[in-house]
Every structure is written in C-alpha cells, then in structure tokens.
N, C-alpha and C. Protein backbone atom coordinates (compact mmCIF):
# COMPACT_ATOMS: atom_id res chain seq x y z
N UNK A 1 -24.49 11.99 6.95
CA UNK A 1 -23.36 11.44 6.26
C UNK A 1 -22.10 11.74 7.09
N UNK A 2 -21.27 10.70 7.54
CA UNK A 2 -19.74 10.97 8.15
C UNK A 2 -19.00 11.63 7.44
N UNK A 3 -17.97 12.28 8.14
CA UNK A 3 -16.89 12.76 7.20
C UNK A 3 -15.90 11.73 7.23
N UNK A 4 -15.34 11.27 6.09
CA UNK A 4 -14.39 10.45 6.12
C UNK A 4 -13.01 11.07 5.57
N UNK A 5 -12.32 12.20 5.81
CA UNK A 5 -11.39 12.56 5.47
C UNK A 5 -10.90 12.50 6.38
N UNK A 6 -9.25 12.64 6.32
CA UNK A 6 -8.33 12.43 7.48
C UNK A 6 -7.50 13.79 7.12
N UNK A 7 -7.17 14.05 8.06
CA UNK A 7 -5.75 15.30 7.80
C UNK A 7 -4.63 14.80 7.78
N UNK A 8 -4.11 15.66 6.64
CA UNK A 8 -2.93 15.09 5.80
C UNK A 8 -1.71 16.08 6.44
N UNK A 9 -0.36 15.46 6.49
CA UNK A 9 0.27 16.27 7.18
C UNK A 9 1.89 15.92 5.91
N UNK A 10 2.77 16.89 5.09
CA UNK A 10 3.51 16.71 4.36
C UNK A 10 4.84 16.45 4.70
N UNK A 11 5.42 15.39 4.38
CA UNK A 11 6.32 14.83 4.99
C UNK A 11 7.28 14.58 3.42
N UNK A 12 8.34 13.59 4.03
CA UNK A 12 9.70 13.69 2.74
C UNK A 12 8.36 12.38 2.23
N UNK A 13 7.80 11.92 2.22
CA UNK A 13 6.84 10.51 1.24
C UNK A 13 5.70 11.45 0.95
N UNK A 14 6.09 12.92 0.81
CA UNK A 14 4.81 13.90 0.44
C UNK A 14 3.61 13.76 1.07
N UNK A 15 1.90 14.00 0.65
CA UNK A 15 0.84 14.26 1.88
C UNK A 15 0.82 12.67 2.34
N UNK A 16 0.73 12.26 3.96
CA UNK A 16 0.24 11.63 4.06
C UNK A 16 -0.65 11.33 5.10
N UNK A 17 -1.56 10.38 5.94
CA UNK A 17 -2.58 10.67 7.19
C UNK A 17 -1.55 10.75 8.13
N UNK A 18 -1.98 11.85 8.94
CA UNK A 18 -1.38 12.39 10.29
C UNK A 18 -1.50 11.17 10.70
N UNK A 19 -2.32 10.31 11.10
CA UNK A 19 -2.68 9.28 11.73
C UNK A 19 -1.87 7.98 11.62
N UNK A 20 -1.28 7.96 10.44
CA UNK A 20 0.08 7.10 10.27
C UNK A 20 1.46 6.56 10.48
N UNK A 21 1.56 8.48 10.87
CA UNK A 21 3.05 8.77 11.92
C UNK A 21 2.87 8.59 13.75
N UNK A 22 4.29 8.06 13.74
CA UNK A 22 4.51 8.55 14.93
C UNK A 22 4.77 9.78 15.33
N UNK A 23 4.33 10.71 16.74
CA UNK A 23 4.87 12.08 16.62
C UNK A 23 5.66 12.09 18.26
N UNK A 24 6.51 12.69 17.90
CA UNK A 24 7.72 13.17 18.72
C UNK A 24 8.19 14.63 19.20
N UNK A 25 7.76 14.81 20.57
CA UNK A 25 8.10 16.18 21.11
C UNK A 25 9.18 16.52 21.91
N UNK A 26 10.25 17.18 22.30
CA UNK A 26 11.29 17.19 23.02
C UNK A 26 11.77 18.59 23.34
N UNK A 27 11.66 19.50 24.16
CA UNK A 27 11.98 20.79 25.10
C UNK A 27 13.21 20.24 25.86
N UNK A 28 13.68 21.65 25.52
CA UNK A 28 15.13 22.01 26.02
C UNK A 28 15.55 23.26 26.41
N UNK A 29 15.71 23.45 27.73
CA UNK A 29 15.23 24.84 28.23
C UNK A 29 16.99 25.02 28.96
N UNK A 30 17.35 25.92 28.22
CA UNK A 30 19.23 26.40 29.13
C UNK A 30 18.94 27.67 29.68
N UNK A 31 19.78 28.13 30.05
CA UNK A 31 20.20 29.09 30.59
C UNK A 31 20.20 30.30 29.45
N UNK A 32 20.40 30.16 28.29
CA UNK A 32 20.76 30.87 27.19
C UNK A 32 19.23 30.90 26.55
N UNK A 33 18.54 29.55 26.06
CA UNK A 33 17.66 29.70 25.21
C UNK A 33 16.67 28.26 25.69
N UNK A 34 15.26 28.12 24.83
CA UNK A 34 14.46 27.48 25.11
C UNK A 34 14.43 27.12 23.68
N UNK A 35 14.22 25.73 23.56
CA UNK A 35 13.92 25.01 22.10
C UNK A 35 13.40 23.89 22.17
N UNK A 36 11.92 24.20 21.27
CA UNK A 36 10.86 23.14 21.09
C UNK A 36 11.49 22.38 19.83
N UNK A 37 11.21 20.71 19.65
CA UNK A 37 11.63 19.83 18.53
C UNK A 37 10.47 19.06 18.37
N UNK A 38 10.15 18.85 16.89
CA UNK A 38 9.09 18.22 17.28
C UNK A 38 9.38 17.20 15.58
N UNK A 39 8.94 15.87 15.55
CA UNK A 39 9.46 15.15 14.77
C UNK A 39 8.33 14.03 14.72
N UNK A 40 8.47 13.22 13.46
CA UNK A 40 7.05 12.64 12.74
C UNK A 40 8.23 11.42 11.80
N UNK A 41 7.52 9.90 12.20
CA UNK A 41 8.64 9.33 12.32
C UNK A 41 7.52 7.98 11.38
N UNK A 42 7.80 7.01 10.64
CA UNK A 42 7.38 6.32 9.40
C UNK A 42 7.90 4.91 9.27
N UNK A 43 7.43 4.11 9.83
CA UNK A 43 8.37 2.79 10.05
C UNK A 43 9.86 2.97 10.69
N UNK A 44 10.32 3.70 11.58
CA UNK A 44 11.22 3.65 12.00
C UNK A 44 12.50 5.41 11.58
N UNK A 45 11.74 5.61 10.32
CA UNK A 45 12.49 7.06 9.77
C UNK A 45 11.86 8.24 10.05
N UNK A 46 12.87 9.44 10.21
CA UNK A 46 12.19 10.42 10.32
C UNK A 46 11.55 10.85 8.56
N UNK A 47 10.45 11.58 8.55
CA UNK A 47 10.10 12.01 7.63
C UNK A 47 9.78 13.20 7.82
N UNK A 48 9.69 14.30 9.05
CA UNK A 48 9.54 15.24 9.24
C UNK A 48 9.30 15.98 10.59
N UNK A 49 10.44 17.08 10.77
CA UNK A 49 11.34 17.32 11.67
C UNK A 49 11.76 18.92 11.55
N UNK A 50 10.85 19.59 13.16
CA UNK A 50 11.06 21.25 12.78
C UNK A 50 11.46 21.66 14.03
N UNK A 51 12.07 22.78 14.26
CA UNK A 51 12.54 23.35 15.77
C UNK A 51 11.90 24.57 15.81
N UNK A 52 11.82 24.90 17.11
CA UNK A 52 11.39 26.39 17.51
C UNK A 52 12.77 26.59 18.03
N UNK A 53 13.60 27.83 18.65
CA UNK A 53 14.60 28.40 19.56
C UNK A 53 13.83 29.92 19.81
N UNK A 54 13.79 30.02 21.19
CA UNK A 54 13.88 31.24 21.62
C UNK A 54 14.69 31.71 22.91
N UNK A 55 15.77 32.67 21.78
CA UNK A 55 16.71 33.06 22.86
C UNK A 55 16.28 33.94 24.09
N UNK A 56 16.68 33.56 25.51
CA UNK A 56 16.66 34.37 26.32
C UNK A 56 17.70 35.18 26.41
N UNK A 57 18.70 35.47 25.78
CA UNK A 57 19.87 36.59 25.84
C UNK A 57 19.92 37.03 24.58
N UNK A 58 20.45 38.28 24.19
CA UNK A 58 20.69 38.91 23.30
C UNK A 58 21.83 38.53 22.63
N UNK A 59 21.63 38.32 20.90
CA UNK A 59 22.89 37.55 20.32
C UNK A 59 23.72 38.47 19.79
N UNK A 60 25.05 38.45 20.69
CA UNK A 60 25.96 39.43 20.14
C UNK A 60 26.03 39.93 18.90
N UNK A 61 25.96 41.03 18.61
CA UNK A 61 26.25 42.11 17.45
C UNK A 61 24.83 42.27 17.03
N UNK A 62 24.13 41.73 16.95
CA UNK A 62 22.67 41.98 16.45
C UNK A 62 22.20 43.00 16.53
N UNK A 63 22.59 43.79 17.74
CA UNK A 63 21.73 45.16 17.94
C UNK A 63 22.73 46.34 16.92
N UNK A 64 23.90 45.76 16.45
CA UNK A 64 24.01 46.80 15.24
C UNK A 64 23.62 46.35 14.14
N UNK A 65 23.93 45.18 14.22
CA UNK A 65 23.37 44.20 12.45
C UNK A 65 21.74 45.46 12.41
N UNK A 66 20.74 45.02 13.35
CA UNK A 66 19.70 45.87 13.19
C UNK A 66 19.37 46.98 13.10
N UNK A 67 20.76 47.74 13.49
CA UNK A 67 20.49 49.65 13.53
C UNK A 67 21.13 50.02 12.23
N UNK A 68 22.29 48.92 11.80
CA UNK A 68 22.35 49.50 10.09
C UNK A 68 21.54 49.15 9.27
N UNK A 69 20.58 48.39 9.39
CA UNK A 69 19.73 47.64 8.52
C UNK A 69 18.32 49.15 8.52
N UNK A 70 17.78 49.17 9.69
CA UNK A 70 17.07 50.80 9.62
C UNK A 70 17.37 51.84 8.87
C-alpha cells in the first residue's frame, strides 16, 4: 500500500501541502552578522516567513545585561 500523505507545513491559510508553496532562501553575510531568510510564497503572497541572525560581534552592553541577570 503507498503512502499518500503529504507534509503539511503551517502558514497564515493554516496547514497546508509543502508541495503547494513556493520556497524562498536568501543569506546575508556582513561584517557584523550572518542572516539566513527563508520564505514560502502562495499565488504570489507571502504566507510564511522566518530569519536566523548570528552575530559575529558582541552586542554592546549585553555582557552586563547578562552578569546582572546571574
């Protein structure tokens, strides 16, 4: 027997087949930071749309924000 299920992926039109969207990837790499985008697109709209950032420098004040927080 086949499997006939598809994976569902949740978007603003709630679950629908991964297989339906368009998908969209875009890296952006500075001097400061690296950021993955990645976006899922429905007759022409986005319907769902997430970022990664990872800083390569340290974001000012943070290292006390974190030592009063300890």
């Amino acid at each position: 027997m086949a499997n006939t299920e598809q994976p569902l992926i949740y978007t603003t039109l709630g679950n629908v087949p991964i297989s339906s969207l368009e998908h969209y990837v875009e890296w952006q790499n500075t001097s400061e930071y690296v950021k993955f985008r990645e976006w899922y697109v429905k007759d022409g709209v986005t319907v769902k749309e997430s970022a990664h950032v990872l800083a390569k420098l340290p974001v000012p004040g943070m290292g006390a924000a974190q030592a009063s927080v300890g």
